[in-house]
N, C-alpha and C. Protein backbone atom coordinates (compact mmCIF):
# COMPACT_ATOMS: atom_id res chain seq x y z
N UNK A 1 -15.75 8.02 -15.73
CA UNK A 1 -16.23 7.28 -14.59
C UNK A 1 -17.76 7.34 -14.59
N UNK A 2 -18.73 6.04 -14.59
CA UNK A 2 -19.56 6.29 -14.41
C UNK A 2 -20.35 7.08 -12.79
N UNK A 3 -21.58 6.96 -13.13
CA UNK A 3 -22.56 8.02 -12.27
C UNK A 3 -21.95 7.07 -10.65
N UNK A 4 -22.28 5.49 -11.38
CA UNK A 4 -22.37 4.80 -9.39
C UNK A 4 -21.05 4.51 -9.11
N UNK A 5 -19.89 5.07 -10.09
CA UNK A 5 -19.13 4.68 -9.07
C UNK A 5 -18.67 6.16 -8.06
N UNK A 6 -18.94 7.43 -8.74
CA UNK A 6 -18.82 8.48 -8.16
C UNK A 6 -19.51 8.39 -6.80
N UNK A 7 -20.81 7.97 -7.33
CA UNK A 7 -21.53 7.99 -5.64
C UNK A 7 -20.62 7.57 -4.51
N UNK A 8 -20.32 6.06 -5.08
CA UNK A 8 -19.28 5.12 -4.11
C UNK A 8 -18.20 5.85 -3.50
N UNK A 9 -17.30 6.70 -4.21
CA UNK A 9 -16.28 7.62 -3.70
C UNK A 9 -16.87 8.79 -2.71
N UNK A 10 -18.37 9.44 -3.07
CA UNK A 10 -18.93 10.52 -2.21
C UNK A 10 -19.52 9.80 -0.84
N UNK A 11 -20.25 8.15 -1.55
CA UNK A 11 -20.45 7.75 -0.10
C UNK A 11 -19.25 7.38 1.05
N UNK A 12 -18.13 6.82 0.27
CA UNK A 12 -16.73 6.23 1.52
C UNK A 12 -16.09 7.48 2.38
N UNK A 13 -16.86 8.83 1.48
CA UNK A 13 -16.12 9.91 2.68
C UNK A 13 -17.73 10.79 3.77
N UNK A 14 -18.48 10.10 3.46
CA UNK A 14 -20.11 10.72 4.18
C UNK A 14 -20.70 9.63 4.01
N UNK A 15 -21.83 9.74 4.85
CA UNK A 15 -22.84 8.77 5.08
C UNK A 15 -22.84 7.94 6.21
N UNK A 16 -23.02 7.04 6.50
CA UNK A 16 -23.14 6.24 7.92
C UNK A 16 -22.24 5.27 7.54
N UNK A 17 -21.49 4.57 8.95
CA UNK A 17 -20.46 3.68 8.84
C UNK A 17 -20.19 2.17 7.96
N UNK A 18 -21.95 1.82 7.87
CA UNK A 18 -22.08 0.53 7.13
C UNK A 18 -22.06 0.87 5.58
N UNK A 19 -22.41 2.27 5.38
CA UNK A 19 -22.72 2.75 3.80
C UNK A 19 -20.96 3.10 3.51
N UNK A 20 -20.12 3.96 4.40
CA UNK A 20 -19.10 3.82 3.47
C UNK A 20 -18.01 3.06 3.86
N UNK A 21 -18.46 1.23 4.38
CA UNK A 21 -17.75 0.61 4.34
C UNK A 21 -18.07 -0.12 2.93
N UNK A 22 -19.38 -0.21 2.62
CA UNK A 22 -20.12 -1.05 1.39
C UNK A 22 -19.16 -0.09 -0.02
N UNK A 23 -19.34 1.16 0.17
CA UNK A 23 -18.47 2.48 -0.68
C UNK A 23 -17.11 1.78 -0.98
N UNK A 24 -15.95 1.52 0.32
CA UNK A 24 -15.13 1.12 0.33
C UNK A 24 -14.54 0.07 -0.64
N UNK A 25 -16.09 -1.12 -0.14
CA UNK A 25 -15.35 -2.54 -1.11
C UNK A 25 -15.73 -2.50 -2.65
N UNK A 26 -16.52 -1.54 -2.72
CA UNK A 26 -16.54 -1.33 -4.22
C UNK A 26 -15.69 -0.69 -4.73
N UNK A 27 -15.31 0.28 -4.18
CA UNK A 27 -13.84 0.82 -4.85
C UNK A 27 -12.64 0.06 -4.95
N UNK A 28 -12.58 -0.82 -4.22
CA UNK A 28 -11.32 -1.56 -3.83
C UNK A 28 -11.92 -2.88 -4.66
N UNK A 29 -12.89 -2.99 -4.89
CA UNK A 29 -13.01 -4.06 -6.28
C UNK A 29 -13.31 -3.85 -7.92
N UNK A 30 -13.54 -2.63 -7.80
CA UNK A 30 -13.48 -1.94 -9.00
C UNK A 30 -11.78 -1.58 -9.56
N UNK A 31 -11.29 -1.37 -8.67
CA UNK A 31 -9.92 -0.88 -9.07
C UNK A 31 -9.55 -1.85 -8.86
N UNK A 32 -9.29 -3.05 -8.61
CA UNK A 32 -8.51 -4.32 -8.70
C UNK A 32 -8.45 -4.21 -9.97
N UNK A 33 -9.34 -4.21 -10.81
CA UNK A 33 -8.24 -4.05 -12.65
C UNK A 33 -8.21 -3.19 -12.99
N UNK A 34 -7.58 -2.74 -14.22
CA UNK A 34 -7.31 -1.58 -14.64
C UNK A 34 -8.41 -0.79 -14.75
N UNK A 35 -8.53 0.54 -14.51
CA UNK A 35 -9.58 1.67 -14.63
C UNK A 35 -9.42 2.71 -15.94
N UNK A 36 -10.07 3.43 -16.46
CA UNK A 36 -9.73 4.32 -17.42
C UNK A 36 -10.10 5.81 -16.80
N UNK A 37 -10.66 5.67 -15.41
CA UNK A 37 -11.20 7.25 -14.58
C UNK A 37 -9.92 7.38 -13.45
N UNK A 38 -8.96 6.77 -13.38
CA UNK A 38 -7.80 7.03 -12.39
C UNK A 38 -7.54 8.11 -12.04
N UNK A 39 -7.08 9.02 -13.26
CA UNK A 39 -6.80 10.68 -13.69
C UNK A 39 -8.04 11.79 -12.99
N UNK A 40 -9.03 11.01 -12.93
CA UNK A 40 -10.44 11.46 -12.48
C UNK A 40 -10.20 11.84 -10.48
N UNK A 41 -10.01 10.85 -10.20
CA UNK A 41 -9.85 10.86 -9.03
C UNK A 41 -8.52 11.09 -8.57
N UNK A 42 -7.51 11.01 -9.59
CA UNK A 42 -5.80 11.01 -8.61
C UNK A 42 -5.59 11.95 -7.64
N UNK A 43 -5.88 13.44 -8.26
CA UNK A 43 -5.63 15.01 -7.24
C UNK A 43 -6.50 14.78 -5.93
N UNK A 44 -7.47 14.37 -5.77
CA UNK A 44 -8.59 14.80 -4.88
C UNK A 44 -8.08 13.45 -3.48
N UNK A 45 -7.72 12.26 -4.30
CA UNK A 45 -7.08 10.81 -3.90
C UNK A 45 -5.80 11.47 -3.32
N UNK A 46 -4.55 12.40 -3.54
CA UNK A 46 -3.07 12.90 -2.92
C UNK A 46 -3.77 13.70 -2.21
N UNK A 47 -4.39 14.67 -2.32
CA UNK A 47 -4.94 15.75 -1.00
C UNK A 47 -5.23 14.96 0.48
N UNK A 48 -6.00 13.85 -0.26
CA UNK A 48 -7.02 13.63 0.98
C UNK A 48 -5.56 12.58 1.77
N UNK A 49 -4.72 12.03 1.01
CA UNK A 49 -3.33 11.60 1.59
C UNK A 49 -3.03 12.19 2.90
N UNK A 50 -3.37 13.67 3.03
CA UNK A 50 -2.78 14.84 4.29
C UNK A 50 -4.05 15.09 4.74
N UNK A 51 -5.74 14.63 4.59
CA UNK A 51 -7.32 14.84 5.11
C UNK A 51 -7.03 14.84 6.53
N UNK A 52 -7.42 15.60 7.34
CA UNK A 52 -7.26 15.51 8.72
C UNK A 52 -8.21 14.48 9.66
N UNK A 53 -8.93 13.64 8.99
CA UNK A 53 -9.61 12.24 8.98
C UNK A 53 -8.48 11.22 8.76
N UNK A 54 -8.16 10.55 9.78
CA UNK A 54 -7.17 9.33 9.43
C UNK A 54 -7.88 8.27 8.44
N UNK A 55 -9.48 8.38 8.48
CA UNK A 55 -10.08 7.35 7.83
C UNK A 55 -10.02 7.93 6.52
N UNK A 56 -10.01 8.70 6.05
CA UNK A 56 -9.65 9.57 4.72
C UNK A 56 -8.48 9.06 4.54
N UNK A 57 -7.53 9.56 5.23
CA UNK A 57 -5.90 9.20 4.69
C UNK A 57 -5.45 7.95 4.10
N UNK A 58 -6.23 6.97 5.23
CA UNK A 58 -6.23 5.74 5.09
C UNK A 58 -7.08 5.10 3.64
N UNK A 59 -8.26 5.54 3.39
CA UNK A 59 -8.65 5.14 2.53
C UNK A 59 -8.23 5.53 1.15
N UNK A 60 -7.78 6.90 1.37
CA UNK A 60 -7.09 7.61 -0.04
C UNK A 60 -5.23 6.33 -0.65
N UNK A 61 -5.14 6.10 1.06
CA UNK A 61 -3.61 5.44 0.50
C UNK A 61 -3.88 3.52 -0.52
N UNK A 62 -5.09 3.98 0.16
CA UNK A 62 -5.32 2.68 -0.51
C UNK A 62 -5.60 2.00 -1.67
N UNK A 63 -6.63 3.02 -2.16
CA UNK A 63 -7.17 3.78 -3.61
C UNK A 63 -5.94 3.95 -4.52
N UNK A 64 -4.90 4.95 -3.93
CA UNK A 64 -4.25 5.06 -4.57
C UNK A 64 -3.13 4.17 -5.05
N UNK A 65 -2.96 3.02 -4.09
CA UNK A 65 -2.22 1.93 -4.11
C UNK A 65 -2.36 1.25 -5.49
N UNK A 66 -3.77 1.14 -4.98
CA UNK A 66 -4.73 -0.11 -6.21
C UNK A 66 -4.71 0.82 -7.40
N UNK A 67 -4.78 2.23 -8.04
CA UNK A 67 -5.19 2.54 -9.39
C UNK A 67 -3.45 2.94 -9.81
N UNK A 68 -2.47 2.11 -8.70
CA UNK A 68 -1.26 2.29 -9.71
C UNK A 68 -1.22 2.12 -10.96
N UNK A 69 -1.64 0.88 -11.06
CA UNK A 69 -1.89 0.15 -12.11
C UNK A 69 -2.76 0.45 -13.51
N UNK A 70 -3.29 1.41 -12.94
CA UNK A 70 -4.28 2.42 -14.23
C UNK A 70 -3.60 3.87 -14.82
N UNK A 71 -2.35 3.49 -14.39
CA UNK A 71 -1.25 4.85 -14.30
C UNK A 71 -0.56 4.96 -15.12
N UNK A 72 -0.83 5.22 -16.62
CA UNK A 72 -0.33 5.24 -17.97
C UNK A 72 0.46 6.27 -17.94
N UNK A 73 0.53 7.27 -17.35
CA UNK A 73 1.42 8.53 -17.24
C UNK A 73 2.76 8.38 -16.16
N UNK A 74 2.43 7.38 -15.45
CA UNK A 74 3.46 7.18 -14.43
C UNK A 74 4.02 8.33 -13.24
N UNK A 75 2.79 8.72 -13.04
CA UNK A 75 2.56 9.48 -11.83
C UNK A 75 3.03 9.20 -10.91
N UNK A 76 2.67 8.16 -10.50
CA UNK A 76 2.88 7.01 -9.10
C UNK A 76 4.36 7.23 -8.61
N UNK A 77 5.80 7.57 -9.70
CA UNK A 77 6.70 7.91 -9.57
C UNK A 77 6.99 9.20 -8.82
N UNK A 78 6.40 10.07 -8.93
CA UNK A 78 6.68 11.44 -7.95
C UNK A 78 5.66 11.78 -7.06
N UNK A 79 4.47 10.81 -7.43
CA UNK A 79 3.66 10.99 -5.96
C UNK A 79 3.85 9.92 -4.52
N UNK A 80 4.60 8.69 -5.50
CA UNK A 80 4.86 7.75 -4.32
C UNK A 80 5.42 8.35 -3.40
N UNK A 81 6.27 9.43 -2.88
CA UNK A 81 6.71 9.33 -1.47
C UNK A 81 5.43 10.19 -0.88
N UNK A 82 4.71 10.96 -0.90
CA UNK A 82 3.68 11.56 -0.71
C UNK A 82 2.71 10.09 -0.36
N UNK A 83 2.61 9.12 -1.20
CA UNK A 83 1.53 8.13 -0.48
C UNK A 83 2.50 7.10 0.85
N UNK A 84 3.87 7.24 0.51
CA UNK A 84 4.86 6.61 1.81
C UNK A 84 4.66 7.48 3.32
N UNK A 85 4.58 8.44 2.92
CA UNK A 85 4.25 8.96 4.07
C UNK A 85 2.92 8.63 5.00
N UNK A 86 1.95 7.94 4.46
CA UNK A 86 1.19 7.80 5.21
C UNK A 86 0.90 5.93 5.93
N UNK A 87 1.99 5.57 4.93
CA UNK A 87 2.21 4.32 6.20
C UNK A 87 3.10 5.06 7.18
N UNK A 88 3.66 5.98 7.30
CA UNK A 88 4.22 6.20 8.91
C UNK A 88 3.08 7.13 9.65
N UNK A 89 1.96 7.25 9.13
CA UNK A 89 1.03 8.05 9.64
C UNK A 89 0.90 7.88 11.57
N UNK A 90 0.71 9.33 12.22
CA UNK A 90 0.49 8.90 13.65
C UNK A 90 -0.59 8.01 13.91
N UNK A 91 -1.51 7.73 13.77
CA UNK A 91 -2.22 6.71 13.87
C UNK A 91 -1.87 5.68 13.27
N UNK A 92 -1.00 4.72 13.96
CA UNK A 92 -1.53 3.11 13.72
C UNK A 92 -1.85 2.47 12.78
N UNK A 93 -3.06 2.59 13.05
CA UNK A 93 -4.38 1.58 11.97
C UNK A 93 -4.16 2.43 10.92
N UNK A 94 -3.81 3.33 11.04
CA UNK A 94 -4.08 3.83 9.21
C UNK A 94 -2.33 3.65 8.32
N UNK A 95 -1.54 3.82 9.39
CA UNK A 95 -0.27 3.41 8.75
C UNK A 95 -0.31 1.91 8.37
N UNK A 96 -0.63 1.35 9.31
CA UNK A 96 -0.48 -0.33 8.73
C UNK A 96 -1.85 -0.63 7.47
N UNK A 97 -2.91 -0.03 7.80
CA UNK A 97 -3.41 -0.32 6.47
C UNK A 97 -3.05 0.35 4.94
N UNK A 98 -2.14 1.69 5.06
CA UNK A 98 -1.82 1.75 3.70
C UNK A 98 -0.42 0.92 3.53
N UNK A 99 0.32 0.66 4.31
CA UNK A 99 1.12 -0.15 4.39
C UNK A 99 1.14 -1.24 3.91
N UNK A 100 0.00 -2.27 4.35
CA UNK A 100 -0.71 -3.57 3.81
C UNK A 100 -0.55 -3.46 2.60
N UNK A 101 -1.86 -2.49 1.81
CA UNK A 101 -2.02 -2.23 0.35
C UNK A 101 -0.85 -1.58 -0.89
N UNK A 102 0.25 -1.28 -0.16
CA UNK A 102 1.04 -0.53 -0.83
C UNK A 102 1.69 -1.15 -2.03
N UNK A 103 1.63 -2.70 -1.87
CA UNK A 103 2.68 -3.74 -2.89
C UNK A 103 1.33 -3.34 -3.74
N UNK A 104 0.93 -3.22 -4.03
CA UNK A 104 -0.34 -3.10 -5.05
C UNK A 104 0.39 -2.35 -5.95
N UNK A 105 1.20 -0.95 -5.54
CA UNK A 105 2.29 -0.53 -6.60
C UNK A 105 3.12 -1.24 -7.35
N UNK A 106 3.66 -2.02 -6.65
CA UNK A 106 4.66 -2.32 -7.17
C UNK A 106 4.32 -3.49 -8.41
N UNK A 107 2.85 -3.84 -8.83
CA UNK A 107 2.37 -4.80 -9.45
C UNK A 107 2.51 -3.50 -10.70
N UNK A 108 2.76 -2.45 -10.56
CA UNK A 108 2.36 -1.46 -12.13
C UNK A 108 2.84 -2.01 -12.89
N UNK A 109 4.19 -1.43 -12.78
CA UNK A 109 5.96 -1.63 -13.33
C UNK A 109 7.27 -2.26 -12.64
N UNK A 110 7.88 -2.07 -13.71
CA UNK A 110 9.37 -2.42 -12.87
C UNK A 110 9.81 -1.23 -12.26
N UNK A 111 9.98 0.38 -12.90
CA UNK A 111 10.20 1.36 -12.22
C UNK A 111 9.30 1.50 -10.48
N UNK A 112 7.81 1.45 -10.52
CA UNK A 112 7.46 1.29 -9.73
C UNK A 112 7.32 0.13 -8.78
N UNK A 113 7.96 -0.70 -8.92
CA UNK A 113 8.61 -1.99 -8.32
C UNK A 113 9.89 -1.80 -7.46
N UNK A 114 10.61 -1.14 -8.17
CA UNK A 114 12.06 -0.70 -7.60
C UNK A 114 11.74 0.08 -6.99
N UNK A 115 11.20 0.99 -7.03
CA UNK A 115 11.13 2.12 -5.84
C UNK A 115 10.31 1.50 -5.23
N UNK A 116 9.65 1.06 -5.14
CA UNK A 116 8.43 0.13 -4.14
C UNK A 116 9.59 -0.23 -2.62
N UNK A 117 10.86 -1.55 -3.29
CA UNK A 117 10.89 -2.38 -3.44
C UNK A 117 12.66 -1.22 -2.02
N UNK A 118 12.96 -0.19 -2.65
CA UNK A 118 14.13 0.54 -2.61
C UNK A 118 13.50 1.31 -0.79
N UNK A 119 12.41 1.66 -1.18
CA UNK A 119 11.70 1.81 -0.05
C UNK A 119 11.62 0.95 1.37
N UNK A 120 10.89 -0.07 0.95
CA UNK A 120 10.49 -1.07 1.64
C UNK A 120 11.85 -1.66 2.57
N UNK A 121 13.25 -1.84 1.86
CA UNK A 121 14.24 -2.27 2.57
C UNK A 121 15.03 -0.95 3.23
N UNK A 122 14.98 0.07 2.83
CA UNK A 122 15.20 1.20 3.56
C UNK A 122 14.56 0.99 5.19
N UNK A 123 13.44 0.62 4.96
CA UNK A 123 12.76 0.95 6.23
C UNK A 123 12.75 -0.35 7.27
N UNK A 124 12.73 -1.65 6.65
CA UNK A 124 12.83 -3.11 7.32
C UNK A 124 14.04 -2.47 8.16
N UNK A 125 14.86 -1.94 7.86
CA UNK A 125 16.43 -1.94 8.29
C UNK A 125 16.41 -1.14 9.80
N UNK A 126 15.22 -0.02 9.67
CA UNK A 126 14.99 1.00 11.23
C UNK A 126 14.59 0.13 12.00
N UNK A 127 14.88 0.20 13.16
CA UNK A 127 14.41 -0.47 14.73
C UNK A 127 13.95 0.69 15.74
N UNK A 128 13.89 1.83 15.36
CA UNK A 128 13.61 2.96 15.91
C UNK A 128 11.74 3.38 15.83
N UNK A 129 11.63 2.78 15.00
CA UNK A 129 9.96 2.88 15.26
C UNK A 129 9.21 2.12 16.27
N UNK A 130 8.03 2.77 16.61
CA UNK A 130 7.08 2.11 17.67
C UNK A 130 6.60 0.96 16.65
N UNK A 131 6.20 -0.31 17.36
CA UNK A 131 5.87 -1.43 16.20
C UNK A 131 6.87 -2.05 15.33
N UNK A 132 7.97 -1.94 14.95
CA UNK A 132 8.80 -1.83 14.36
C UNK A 132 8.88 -3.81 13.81
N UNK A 133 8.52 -4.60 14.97
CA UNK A 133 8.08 -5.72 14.22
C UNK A 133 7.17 -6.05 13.45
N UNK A 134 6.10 -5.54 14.06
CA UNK A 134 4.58 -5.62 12.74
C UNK A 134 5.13 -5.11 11.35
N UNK A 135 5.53 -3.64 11.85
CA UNK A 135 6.10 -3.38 10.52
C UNK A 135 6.95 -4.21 9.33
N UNK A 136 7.95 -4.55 10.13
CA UNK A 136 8.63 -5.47 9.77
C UNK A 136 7.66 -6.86 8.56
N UNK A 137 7.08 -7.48 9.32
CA UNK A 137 6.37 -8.69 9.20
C UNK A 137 5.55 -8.03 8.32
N UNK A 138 5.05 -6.56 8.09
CA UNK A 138 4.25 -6.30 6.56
C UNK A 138 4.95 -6.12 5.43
N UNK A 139 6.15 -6.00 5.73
CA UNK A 139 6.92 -5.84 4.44
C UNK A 139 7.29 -6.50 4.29
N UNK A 140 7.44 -7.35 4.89
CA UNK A 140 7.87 -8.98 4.14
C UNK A 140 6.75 -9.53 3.48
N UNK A 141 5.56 -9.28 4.15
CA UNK A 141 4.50 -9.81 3.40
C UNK A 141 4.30 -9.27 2.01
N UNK A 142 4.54 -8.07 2.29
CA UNK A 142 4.69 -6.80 0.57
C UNK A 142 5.09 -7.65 -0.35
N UNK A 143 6.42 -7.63 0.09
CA UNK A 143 7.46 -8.68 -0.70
C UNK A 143 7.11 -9.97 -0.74
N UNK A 144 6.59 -10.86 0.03
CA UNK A 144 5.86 -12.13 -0.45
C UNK A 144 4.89 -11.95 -1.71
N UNK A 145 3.84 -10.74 -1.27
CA UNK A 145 2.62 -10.66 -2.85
C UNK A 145 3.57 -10.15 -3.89
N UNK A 146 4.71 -9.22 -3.88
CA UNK A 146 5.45 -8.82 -5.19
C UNK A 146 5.84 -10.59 -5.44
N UNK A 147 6.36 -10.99 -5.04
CA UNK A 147 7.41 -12.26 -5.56
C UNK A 147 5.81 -13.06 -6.00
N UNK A 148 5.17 -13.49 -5.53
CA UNK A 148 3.47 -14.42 -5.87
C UNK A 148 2.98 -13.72 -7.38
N UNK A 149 3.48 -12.62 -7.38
CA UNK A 149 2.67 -12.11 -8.64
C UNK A 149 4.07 -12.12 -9.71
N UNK A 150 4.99 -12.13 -9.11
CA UNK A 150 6.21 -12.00 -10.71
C UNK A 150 7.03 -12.76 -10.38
N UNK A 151 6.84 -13.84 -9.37
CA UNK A 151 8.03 -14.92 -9.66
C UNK A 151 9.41 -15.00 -9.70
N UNK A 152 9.63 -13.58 -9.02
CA UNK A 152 11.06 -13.46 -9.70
C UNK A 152 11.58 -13.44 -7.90
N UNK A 153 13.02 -13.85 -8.41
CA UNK A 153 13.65 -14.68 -7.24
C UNK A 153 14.36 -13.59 -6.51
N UNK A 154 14.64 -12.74 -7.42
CA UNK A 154 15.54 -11.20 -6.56
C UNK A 154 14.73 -10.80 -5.36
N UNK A 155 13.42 -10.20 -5.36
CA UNK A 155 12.57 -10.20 -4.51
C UNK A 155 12.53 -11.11 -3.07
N UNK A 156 12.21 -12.55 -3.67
CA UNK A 156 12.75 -13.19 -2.09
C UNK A 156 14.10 -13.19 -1.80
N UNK A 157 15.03 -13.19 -2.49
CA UNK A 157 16.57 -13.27 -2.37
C UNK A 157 16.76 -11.92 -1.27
N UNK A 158 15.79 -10.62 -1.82
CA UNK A 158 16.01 -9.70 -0.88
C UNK A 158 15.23 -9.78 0.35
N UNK A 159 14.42 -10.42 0.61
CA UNK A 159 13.38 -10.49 1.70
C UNK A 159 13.96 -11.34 2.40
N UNK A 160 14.99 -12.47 2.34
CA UNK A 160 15.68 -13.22 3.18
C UNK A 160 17.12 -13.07 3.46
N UNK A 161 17.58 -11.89 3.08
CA UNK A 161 18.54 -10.95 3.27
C UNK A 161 18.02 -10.51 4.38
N UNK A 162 17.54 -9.99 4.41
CA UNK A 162 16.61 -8.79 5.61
C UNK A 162 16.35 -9.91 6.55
N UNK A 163 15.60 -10.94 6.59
CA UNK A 163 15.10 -11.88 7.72
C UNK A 163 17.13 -12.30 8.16
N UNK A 164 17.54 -12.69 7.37
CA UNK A 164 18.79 -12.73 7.89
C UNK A 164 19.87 -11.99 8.90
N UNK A 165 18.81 -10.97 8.71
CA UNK A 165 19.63 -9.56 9.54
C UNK A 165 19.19 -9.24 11.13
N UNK A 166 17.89 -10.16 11.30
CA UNK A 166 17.05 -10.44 12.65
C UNK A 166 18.13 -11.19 13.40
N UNK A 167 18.11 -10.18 14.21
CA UNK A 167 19.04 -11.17 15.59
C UNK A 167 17.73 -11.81 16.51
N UNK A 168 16.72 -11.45 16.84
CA UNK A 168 15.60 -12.07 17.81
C UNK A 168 15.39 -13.58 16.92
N UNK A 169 15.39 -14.77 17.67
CA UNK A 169 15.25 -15.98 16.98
C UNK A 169 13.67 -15.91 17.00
N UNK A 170 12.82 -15.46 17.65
CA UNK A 170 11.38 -15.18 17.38
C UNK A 170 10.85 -14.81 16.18
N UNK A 171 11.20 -13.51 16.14
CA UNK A 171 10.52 -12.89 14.75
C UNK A 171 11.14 -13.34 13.64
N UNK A 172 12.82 -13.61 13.42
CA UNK A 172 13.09 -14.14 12.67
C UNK A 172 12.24 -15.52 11.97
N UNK A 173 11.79 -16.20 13.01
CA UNK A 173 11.30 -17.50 12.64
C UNK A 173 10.00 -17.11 12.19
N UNK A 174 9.04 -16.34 12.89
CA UNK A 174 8.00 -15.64 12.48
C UNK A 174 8.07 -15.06 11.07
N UNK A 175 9.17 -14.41 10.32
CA UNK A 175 9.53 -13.75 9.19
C UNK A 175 9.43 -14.70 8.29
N UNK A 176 10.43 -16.06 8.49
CA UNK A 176 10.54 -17.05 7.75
C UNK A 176 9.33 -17.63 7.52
N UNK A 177 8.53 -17.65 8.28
CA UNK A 177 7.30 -18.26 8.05
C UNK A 177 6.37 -17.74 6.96
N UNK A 178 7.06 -16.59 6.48
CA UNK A 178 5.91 -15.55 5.12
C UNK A 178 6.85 -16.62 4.11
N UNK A 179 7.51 -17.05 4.15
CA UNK A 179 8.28 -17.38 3.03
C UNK A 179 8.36 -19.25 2.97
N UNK A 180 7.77 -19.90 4.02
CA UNK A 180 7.45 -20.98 3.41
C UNK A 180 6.27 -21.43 2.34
């Protein structure tokens, strides 16, 4: 890893709010393709998963989302429930934003697709959570970017399974709407 992108990772956890938001989008555009420093950052990226900073947690789930894909060892497999846990994070905003970023896994592999994917309908299925529609409506979206990036029809076949299973004619129609 070079020198500036380290900075970028030391600035997104210190510094003032505009410096490690600027931190932020460089990491999150740097890791949009494959990286060869993943391994560099993975341990320090799962710790900060449990950082008693939600903005840590949040930013670590995100990071870690995006350098699935730099994951030649296939890590991502026994650390993914460790990064699932923090879309149910008590705070909110930080569950729905690693939440958001999470299909980013499932772009690795097919192993990490399926469990992505094994996950994701596990949880559409609870009505017991606070939010439980937002939620809802991000994992369909998950599943909209998996299906946009691989085309493959199982994916929506399962995402309109699930909208099928909405008894509210609201959200249902709302659901359907990720899928026109």
């Amino acid at each position: 890893m070079d020198s500036q992108m380290e900075l970028a990772f030391e600035k997104s956890k210190s510094g003032d709010k505009e410096e490690r938001f600027e931190a932020y989008q460089t990491i999150l555009e740097a890791t949009d393709q494959k990286v060869d420093w993943a391994y560099e950052v993975w341990d320090q990226l799962l710790e900060d998963l449990t950082h008693k900073d939600n903005h840590q947690r949040s930013r670590a789930a995100q990071y870690l989302a995006n350098l699935a894909k730099s994951d030649p060892e296939i890590r991502m497999m026994n650390d993914f429930p460790l990064l699932w846990e923090v879309t149910k994070d008590e705070k909110f905003v930080t569950a729905r934003h690693s939440l958001q970023s999470i299909w980013k896994v499932g772009i690795a592999g097919t192993p990490q697709r399926e469990r992505l994917m094994e996950y994701m309908v596990e949880r559409f299925k609870g009505t017991d959570e606070k939010n439980y529609t937002l939620i809802r409506n991000d994992i369909l979206q998950n599943m909209r970017n998996l299906y946009d990036h691989y085309n493959e029809e199982s994916i929506k076949q399962t995402a309109l399974d699930l909208i099928e299973t909405v008894d509210d004619q609201k959200y249902k129609k709302k659901y359907l709407g990720i899928w026109k």
